[in-house]
C-alpha atoms as a PDB file:
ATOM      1  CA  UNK A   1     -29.347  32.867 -17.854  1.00  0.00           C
ATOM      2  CA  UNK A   2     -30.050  31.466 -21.629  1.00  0.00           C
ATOM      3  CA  UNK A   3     -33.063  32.292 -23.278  1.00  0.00           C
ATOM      4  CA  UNK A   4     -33.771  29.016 -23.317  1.00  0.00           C
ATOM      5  CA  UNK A   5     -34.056  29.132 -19.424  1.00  0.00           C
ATOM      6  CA  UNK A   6     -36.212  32.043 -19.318  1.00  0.00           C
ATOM      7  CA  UNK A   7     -38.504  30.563 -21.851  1.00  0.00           C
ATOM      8  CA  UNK A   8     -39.057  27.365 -20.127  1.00  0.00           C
ATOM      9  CA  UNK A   9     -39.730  29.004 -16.956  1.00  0.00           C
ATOM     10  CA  UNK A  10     -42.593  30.893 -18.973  1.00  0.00           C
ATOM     11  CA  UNK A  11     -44.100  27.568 -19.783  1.00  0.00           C
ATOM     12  CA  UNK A  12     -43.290  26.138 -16.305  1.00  0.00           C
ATOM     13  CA  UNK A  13     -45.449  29.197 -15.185  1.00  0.00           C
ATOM     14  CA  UNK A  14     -47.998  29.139 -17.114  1.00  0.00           C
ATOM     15  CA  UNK A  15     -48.495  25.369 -16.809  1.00  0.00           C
ATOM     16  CA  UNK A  16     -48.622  25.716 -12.942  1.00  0.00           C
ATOM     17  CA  UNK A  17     -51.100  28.588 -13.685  1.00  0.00           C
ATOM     18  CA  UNK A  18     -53.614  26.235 -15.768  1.00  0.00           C
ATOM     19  CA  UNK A  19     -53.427  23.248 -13.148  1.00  0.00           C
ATOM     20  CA  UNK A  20     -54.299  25.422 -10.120  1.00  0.00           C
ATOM     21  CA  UNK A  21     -57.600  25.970 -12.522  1.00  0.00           C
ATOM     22  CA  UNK A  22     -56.871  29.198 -13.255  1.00  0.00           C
ATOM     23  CA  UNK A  23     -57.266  30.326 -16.946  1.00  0.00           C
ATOM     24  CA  UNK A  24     -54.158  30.752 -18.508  1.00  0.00           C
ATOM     25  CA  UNK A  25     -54.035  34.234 -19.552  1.00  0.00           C
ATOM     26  CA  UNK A  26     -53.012  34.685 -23.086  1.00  0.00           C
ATOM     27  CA  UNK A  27     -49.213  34.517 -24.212  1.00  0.00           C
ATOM     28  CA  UNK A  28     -48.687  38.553 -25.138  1.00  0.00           C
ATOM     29  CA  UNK A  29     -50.619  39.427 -21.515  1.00  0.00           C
ATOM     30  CA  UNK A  30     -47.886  37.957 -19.562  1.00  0.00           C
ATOM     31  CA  UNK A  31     -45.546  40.759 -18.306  1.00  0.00           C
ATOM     32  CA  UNK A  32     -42.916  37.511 -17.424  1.00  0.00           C
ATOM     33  CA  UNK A  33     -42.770  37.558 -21.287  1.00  0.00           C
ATOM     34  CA  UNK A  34     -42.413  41.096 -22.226  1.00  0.00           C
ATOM     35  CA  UNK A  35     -39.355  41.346 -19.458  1.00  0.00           C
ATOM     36  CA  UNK A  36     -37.721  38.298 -20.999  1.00  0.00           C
ATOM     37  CA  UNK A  37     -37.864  40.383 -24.350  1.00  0.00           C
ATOM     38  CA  UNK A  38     -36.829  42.942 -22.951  1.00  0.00           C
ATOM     39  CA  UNK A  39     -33.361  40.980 -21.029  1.00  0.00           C
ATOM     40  CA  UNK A  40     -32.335  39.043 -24.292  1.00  0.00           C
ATOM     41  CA  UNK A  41     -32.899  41.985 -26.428  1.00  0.00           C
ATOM     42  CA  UNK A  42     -30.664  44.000 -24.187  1.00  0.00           C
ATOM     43  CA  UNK A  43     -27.808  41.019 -23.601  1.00  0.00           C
ATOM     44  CA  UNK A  44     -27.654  40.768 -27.662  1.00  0.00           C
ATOM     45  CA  UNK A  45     -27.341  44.709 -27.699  1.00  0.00           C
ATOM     46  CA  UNK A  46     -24.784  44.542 -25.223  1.00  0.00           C
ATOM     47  CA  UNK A  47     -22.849  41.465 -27.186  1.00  0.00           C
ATOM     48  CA  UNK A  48     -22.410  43.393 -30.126  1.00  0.00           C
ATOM     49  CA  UNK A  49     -21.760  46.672 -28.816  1.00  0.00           C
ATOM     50  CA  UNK A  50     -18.346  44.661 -26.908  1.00  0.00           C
ATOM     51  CA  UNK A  51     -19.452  46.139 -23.572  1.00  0.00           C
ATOM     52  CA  UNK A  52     -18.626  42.798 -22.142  1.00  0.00           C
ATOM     53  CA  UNK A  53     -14.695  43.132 -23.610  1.00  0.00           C
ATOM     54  CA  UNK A  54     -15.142  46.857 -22.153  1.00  0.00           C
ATOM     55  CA  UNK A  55     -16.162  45.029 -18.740  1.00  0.00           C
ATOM     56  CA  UNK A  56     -13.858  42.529 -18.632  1.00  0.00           C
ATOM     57  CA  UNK A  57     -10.879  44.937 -19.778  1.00  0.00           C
ATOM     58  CA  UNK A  58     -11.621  47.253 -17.142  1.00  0.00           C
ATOM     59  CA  UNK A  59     -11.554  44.198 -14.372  1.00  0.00           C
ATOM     60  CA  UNK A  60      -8.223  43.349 -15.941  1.00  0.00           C
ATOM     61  CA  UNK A  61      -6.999  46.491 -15.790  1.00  0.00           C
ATOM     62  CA  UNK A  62      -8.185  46.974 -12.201  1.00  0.00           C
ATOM     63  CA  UNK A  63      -6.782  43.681 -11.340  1.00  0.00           C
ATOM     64  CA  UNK A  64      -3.653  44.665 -12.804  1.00  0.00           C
ATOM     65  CA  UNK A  65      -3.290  48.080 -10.900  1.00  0.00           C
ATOM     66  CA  UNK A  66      -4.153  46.609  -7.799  1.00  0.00           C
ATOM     67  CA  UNK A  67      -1.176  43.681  -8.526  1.00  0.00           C
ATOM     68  CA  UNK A  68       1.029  46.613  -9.183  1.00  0.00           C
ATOM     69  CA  UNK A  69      -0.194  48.787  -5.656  1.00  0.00           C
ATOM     70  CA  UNK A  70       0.793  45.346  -4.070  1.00  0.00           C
ATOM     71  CA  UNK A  71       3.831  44.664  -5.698  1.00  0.00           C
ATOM     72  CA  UNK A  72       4.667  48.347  -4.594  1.00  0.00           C
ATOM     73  CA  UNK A  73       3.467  47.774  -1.165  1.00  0.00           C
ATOM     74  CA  UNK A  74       5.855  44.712  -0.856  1.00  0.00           C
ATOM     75  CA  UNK A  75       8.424  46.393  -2.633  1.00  0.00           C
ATOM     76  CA  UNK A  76       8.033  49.593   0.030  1.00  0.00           C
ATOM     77  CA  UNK A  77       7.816  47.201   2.802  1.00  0.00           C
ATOM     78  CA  UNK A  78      10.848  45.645   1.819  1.00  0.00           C
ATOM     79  CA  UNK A  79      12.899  49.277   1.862  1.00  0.00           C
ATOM     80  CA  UNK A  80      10.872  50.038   4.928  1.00  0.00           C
ATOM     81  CA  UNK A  81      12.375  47.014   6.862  1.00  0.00           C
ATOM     82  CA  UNK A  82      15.688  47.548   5.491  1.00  0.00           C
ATOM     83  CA  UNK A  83      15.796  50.925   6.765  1.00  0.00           C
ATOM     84  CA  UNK A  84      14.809  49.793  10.320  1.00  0.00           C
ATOM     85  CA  UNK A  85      17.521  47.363  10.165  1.00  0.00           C
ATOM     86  CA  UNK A  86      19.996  50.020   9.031  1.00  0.00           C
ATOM     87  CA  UNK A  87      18.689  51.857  12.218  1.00  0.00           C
ATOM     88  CA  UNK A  88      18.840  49.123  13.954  1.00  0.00           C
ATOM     89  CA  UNK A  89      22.342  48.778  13.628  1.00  0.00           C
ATOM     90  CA  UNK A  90      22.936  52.384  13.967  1.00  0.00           C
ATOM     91  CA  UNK A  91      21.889  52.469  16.759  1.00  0.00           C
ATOM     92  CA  UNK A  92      23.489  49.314  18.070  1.00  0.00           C
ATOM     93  CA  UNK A  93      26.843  50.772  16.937  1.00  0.00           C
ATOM     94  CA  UNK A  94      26.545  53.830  18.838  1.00  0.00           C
ATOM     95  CA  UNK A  95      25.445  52.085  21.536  1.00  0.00           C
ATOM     96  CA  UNK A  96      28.409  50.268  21.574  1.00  0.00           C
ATOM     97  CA  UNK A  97      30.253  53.315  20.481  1.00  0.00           C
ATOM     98  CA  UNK A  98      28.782  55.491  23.490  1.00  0.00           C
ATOM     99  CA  UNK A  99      29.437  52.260  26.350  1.00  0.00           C
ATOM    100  CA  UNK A 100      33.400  52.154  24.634  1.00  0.00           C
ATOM    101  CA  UNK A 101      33.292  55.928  25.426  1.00  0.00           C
ATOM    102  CA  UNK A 102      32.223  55.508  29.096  1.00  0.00           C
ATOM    103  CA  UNK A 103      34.348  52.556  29.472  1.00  0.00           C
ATOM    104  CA  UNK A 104      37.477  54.915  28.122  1.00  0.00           C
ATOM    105  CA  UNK A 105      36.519  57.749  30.444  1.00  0.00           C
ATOM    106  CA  UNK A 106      36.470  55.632  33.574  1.00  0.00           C
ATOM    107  CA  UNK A 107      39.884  54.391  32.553  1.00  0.00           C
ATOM    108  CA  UNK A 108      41.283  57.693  32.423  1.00  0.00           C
ATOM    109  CA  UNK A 109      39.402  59.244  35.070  1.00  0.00           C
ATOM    110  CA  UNK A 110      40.960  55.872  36.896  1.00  0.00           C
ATOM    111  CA  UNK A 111      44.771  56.627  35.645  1.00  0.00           C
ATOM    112  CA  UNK A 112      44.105  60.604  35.672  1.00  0.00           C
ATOM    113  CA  UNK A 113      43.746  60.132  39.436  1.00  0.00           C
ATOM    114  CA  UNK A 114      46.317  57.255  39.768  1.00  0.00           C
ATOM    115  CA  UNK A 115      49.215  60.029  38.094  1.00  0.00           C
ATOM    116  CA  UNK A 116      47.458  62.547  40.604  1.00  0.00           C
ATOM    117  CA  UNK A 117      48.336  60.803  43.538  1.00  0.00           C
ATOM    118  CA  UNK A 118      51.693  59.774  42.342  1.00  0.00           C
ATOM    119  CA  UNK A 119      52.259  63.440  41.950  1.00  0.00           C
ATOM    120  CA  UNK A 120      50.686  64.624  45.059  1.00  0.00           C
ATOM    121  CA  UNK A 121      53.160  62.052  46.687  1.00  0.00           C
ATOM    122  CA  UNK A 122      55.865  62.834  45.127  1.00  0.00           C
ATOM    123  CA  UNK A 123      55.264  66.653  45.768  1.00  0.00           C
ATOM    124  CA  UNK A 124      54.738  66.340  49.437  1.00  0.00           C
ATOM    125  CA  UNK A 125      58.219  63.622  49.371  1.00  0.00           C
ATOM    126  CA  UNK A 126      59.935  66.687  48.037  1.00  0.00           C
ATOM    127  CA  UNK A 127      58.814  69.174  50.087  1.00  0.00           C
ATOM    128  CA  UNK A 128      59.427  67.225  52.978  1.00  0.00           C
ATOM    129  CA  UNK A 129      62.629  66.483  51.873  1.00  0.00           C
ATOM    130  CA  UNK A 130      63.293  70.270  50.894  1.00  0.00           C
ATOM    131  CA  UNK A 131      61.757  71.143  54.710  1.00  0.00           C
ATOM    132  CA  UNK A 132      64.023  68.149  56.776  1.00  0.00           C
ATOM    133  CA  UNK A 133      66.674  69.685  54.467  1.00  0.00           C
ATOM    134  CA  UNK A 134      65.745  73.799  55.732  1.00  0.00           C
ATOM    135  CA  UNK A 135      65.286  72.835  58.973  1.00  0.00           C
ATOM    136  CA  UNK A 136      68.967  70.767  58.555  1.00  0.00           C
ATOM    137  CA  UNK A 137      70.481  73.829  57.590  1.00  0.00           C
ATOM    138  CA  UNK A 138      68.822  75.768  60.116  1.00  0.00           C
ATOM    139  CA  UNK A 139      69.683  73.553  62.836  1.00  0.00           C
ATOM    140  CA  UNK A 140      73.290  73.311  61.334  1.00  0.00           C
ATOM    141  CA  UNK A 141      73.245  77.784  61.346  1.00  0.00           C
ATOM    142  CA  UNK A 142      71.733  77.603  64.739  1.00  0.00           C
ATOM    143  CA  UNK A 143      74.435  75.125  66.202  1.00  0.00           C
ATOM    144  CA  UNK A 144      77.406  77.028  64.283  1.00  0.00           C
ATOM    145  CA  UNK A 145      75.573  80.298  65.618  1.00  0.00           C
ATOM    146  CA  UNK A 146      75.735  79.074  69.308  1.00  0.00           C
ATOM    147  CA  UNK A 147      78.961  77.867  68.761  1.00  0.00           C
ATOM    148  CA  UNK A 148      80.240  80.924  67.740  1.00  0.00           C
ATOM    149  CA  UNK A 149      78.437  82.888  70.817  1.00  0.00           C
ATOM    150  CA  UNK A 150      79.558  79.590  73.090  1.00  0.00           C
ATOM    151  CA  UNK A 151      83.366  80.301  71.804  1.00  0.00           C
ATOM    152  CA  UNK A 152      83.276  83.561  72.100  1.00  0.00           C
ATOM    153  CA  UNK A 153      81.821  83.601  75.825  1.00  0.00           C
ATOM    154  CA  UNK A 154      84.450  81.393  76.454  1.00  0.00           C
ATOM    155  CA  UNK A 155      87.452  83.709  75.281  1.00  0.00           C
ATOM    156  CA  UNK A 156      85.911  86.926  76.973  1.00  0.00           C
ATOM    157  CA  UNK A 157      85.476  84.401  80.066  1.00  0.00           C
ATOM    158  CA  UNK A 158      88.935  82.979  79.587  1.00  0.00           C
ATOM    159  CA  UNK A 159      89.975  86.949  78.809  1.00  0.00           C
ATOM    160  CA  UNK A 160      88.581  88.002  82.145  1.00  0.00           C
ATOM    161  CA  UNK A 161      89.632  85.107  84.073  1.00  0.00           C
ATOM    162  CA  UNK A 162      93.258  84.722  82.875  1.00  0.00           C
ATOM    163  CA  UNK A 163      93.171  89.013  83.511  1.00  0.00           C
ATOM    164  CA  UNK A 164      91.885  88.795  86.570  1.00  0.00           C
ATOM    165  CA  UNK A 165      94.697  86.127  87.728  1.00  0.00           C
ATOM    166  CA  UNK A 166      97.681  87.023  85.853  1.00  0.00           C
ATOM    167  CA  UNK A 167      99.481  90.087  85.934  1.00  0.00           C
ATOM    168  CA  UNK A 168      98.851  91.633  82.321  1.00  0.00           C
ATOM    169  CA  UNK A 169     102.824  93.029  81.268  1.00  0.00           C
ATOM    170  CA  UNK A 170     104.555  89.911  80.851  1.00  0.00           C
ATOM    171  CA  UNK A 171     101.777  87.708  79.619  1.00  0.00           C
ATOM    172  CA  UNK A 172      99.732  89.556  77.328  1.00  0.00           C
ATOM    173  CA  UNK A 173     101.123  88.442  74.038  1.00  0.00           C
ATOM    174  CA  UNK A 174     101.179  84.821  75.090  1.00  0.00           C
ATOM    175  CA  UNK A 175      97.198  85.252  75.860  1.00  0.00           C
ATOM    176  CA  UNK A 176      96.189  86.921  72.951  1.00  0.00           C
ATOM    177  CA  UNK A 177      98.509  84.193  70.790  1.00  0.00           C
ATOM    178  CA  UNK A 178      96.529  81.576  72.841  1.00  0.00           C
ATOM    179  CA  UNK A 179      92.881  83.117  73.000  1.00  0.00           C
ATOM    180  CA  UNK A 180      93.117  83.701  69.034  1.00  0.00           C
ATOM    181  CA  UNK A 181      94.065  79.849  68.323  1.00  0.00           C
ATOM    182  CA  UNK A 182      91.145  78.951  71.026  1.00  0.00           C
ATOM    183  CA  UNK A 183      88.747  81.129  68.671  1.00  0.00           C
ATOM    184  CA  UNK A 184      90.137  79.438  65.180  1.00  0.00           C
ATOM    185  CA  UNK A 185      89.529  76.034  67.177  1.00  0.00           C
ATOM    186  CA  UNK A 186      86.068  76.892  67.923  1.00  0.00           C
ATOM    187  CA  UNK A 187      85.100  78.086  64.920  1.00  0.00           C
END
């Protein structure tokens, strides 16, 4: 407030003072007056001394540092969201990344045990084939085998029977002759 203010509010005061039939007390008894001394006395102290620049440069530069922890909040805020983005999309890529793993490893766990039972197939064709085959060949021995026994029963048989029946001077040569072209038959 102006000294101007004060002053008339002194009067005011005083006036109100005299109507309600009081006795105005004298001007230099009034403490209102000795206080309003004392504020203007102070205020023009304080106008020269500059403490009002002083005042109003600190709120500026308080103002100013708080703009600047703002600015830097925004600024780190900024960063900070770019980061989680970045993140973000890390993590979205090896997500992706990981599910086109999977995806991969059930295909070849899929053709892995496609080839496996083609081969498992193919290995039990062949030793079929290589058994029928064995068991051919043994079949084939066995026959030849019994053959061979079979022929040769037969020419001791034939032997004994043709000895038995025919007198053995005159016809020996013509059995043997015979019995040995019976044998190469057989055979």
């Amino acid at each position: 407030m102006t000294m101007i203010a004060y002053s008339s509010l002194a009067v005011a005061a005083a006036a109100e003072t005299a109507e309600a039939g009081h006795a105005a007390p004298g001007l230099f008894q009034d403490t209102s007056l000795y206080v309003l001394i004392a504020f203007i006395v102070v205020v023009v102290v304080f106008a020269r001394a500059g403490v009002h620049k002083m005042i109003v440069g600190g709120l500026d530069k308080r103002a100013q540092k708080i703009s600047d922890e703002i600015n830097e909040a925004r600024k780190m805020r900024e960063e900070a969201q770019e980061l989680l983005a970045s993140y973000q999309r890390r993590q979205r890529e090896a997500e992706e990344e990981a599910a086109a793993i999977i995806e991969q490893a059930k295909k070849d766990a899929q053709r892995l045990a496609v080839e496996a039972r083609e081969k498992i197939a193919e290995q039990t064709e062949r030793r079929t084939k290589a058994a029928e085959e064995k068991i051919a060949r043994a079949e084939a021995q066995a026959i030849s085998e019994v053959r061979g026994q079979t022929a040769d029963l037969a020419i001791e048989a034939a032997r004994t029977i043709i000895r038995d029946r025919m007198d053995g001077g005159a016809q020996g040569p013509f059995i043997d002759k015979a019995i040995a072209g019976l044998r190469d038959k057989l055979n």
